[in-house]
Protein backbone atom coordinates (compact mmCIF):
# COMPACT_ATOMS: atom_id res chain seq x y z
CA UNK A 1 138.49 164.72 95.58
CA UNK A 2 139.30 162.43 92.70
CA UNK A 3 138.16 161.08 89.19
CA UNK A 4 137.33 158.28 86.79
CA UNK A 5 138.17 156.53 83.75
CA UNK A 6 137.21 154.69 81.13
CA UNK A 7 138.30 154.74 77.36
CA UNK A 8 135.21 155.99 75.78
CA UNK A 9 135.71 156.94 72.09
CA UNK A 10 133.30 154.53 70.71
CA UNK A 11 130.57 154.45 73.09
CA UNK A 12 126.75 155.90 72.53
CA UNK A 13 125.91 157.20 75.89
CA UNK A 14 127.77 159.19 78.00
CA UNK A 15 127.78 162.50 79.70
CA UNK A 16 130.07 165.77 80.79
CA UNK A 17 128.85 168.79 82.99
CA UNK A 18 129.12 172.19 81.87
CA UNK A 19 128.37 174.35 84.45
CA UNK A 20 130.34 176.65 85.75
CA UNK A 21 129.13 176.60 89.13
CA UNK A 22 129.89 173.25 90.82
CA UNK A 23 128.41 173.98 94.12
CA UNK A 24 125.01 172.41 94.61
CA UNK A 25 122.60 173.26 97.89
CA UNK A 26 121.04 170.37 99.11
CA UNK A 27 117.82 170.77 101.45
CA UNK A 28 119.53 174.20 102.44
CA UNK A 29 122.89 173.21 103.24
CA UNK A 30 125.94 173.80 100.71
CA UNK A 31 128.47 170.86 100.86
CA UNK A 32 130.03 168.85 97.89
CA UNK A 33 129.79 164.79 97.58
CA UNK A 34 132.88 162.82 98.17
CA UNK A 35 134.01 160.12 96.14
CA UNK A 36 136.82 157.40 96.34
CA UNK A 37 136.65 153.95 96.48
CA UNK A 38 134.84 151.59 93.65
CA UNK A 39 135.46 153.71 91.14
CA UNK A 40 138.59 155.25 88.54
CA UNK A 41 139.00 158.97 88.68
CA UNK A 42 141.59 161.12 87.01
CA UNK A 43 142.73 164.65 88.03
CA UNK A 44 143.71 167.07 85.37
CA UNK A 45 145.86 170.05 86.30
CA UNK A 46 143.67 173.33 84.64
CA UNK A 47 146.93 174.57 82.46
CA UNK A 48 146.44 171.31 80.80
CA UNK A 49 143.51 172.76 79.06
CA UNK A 50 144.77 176.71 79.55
CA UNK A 51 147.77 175.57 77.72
CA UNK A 52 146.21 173.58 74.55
CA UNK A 53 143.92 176.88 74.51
CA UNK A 54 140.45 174.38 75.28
CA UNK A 55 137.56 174.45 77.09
CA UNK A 56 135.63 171.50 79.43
CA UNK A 57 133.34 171.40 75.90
CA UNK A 58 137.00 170.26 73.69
CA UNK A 59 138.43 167.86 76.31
CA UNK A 60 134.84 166.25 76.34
CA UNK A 61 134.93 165.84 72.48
CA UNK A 62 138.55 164.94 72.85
CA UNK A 63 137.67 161.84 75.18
CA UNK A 64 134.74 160.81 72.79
CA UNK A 65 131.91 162.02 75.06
CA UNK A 66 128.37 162.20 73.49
CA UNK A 67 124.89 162.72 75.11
CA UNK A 68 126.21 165.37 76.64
CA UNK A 69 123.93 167.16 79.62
CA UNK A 70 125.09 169.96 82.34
CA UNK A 71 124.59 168.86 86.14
CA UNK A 72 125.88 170.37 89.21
CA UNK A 73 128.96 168.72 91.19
CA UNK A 74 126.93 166.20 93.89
CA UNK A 75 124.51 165.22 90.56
CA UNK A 76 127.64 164.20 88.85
CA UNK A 77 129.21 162.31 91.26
CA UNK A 78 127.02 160.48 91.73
CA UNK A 79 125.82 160.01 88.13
CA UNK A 80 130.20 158.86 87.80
CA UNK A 81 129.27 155.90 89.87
CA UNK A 82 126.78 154.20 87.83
CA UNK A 83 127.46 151.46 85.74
CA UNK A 84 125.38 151.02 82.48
CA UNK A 85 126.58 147.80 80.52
CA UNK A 86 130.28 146.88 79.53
CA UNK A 87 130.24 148.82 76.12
CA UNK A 88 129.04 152.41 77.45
CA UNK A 89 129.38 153.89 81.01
CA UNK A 90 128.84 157.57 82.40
CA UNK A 91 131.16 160.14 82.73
CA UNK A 92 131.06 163.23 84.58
CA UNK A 93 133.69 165.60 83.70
CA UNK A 94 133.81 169.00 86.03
CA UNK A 95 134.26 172.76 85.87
CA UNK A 96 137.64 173.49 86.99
CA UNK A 97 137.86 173.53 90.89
CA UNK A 98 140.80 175.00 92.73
CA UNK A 99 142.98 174.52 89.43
CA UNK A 100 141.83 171.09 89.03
CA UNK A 101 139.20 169.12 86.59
CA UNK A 102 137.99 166.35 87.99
CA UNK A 103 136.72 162.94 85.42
CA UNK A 104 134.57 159.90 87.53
CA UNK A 105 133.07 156.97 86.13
CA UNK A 106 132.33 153.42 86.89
CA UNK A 107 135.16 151.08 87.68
CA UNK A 108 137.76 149.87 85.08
CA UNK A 109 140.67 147.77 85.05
CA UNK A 110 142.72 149.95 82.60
CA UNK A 111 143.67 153.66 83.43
CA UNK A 112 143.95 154.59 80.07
CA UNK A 113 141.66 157.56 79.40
CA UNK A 114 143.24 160.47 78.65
CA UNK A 115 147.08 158.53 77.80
CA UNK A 116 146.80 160.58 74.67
CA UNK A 117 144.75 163.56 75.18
CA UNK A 118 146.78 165.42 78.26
CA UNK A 119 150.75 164.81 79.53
CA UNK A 120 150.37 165.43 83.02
CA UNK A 121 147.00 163.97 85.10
CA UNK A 122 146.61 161.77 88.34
CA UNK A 123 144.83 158.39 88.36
CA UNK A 124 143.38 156.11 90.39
CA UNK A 125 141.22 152.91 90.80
CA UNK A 126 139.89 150.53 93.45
CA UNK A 127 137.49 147.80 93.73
CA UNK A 128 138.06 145.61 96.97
CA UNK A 129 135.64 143.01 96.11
CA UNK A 130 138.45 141.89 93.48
CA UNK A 131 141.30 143.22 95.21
CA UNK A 132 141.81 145.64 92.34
CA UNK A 133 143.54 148.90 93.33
CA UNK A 134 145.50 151.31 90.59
CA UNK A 135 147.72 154.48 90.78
CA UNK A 136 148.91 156.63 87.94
């Protein structure tokens, strides 16, 4: 699993799940959407938040997130992936998972989102059509 980034404090449209529950069932089966490659994603330890005392709801505000809806896990995966113009893009932010939060959104070129909202978080980028590939 992995997440995305994008800074996003002055966009209009973008979007963070809520729900606590971020397994979905699918046609009967229970299984959780993968992600990776052509994307950013960041991966925030869950005493990040424990230890500023905030919820999903504050580190959403924190990163400048508006339009906010709640969708399950696979709904927000793939909603990360899609790429609405160069001035707003969608976010999905999740519930803590195994002591992890988990942010995915269209591919950027900077790995900048949450520089000065959290100290510790794991980034990542790719996007082999340009050769573009990032690690922080």
């Amino acid at each position: 699993m992995f997440s995305w980034l994008k800074k996003l404090s002055n966009l209009s449209q973008t979007n963070v799940e809520l729900q606590a529950d971020v397994l979905m069932s699918t046609e009967g089966d229970n299984w959780l959407a993968g992600f990776g490659y052509k994307v950013n994603w960041y991966m925030i330890p869950e005493y990040e938040l424990i230890n500023k005392g905030w919820s999903i709801q504050d580190l959403a505000d924190a990163i400048g997130l508006q339009s906010q809806i709640q969708m399950s896990w696979n709904d927000g995966v793939h909603f990360g992936y899609k790429y609405v113009s160069t001035s707003e893009k969608q976010v999905y932010i999740s519930s803590p998972f195994q002591g992890w939060i988990y942010i995915i959104n269209s591919i950027d070129s900077e790995l900048t989102l949450l520089d000065e909202i959290v100290a510790n978080f794991y980034a990542f980028g790719s996007y082999r059509v340009v050769d573009f590939v990032a690690w922080k």
